[in-house]
Structures are given as C-alpha cells and as structure tokens.
Protein backbone atom coordinates (compact mmCIF):
# COMPACT_ATOMS: atom_id res chain seq x y z
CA UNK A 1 -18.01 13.88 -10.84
CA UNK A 2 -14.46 12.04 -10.00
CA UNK A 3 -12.80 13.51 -6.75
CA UNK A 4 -9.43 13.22 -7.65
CA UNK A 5 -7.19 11.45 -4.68
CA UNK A 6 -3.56 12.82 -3.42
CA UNK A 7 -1.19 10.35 -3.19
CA UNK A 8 1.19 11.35 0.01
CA UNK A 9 3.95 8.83 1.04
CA UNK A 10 5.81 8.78 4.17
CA UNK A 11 9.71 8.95 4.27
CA UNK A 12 10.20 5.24 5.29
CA UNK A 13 7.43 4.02 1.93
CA UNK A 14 9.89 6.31 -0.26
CA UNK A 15 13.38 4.69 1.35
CA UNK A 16 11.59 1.02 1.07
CA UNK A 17 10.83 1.65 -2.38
CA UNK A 18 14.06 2.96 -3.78
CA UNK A 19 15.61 -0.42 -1.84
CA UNK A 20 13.01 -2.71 -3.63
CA UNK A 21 13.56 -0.95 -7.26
CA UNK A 22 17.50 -2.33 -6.65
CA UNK A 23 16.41 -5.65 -5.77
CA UNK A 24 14.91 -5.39 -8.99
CA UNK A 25 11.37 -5.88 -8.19
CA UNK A 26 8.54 -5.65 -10.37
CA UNK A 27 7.27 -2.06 -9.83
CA UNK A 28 4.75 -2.16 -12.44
CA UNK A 29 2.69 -4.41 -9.65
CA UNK A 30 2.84 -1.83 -7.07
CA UNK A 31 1.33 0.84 -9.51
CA UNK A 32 -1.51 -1.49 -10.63
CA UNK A 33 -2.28 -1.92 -7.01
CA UNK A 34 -1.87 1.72 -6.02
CA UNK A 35 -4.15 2.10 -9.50
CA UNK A 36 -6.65 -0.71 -8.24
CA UNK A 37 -6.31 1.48 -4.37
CA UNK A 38 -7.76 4.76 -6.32
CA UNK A 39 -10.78 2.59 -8.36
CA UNK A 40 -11.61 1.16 -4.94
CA UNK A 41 -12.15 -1.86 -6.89
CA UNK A 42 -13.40 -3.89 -3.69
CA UNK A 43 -13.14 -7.68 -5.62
CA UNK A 44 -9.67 -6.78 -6.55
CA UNK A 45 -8.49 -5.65 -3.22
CA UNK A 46 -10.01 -8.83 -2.00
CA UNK A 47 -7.78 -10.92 -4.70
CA UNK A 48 -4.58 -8.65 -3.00
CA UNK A 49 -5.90 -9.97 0.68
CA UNK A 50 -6.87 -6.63 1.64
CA UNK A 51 -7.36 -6.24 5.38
CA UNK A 52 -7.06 -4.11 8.42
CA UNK A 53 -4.24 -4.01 10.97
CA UNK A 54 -3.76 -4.08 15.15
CA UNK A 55 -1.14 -2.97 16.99
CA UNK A 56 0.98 -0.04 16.36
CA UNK A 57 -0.52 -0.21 12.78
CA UNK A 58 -3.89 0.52 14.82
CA UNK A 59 -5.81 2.52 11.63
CA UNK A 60 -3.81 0.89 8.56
CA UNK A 61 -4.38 -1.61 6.14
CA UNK A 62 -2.18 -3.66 4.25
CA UNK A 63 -3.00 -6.11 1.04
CA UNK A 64 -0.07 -8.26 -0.56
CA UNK A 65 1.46 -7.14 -3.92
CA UNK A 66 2.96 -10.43 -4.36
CA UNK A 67 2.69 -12.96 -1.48
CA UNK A 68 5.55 -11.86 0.52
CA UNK A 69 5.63 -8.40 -0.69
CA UNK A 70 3.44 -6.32 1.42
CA UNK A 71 1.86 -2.69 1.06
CA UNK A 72 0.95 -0.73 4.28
CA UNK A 73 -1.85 2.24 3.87
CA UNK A 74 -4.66 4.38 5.03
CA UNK A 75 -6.86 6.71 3.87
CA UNK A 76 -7.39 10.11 5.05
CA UNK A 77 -10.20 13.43 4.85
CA UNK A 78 -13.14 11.09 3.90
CA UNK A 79 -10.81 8.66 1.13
CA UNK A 80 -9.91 12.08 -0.54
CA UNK A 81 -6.07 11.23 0.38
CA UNK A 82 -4.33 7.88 0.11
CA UNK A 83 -1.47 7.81 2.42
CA UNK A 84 1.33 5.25 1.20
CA UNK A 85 3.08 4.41 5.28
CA UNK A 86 5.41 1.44 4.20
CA UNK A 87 6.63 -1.55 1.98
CA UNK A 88 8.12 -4.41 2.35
CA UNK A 89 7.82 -8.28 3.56
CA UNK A 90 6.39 -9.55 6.06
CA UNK A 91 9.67 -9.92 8.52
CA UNK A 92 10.56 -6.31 7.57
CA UNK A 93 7.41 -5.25 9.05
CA UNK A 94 6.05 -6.94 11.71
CA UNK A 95 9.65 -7.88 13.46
C-alpha cells in the first residue's frame, strides 16, 4: 500500500522558483529530484549530496540539484508531508 505524500511549499521556495524559471534554469532537474525525494531512493539522494543542516536550518536538509543549485527541505507527520522551505545557491542561502 503507497501512502501518497503532500507536497507543501513555503512562500519564499515558490518566489525562488519563479526567479530561477527566468534565469532559465533547468526545471526538469528539480522535479526529478523532488520525484527521487518521494521514492526515498537513498543511493540517489546520496549522488545529490543529501545531508542535514545546523543553525537556523536546525531540522532541514538540503541536497544539490546541480552543484551550486541547492534545495532546502524537511519532512513532516512521519514522511507523510514533504515540505519544500527554499531554493537557491549557496550565497543566497547561507549569507
């Protein structure tokens, strides 16, 4: 039996996004990794550098889309809810 997962993304992953679609980014990459989040395919995630964060990303992880393009994320109610918190590189995040 497949639990199916709800997507929710935060108003700052949503803004990010629409900014990288006009730098013409390759979208398609996000998806497969947002696909790849949902399989919990564990030796892909390790290929995308998946990791845990510190700070005020305390409870977050983040695995790279390309090398310099970075997704932040958690999941939430026992991986039933995969919450998308922010996008971007790495001096957009961490500054």
């Amino acid at each position: 039996m497949n639990k199916k997962i709800k997507i929710i993304t935060s108003n700052l992953f949503k803004k990010n996004l629409k900014r990288y679609k006009k730098k013409h980014y390759d979208i398609s990459q996000l998806e497969n990794v947002i696909d790849v989040l949902i399989k919990n395919d564990v030796q892909k995630l390790k290929q995308y550098g998946d990791h845990s964060l510190k700070g005020s990303y305390q409870g977050f992880r983040e695995l790279h889309i390309q090398p310099n393009w970075l997704l932040v994320y958690r999941f939430e109610d026992n991986c039933l809810k995969l919450y998308l918190l922010n996008l971007g590189t790495h001096d957009d995040l961490f500054k």
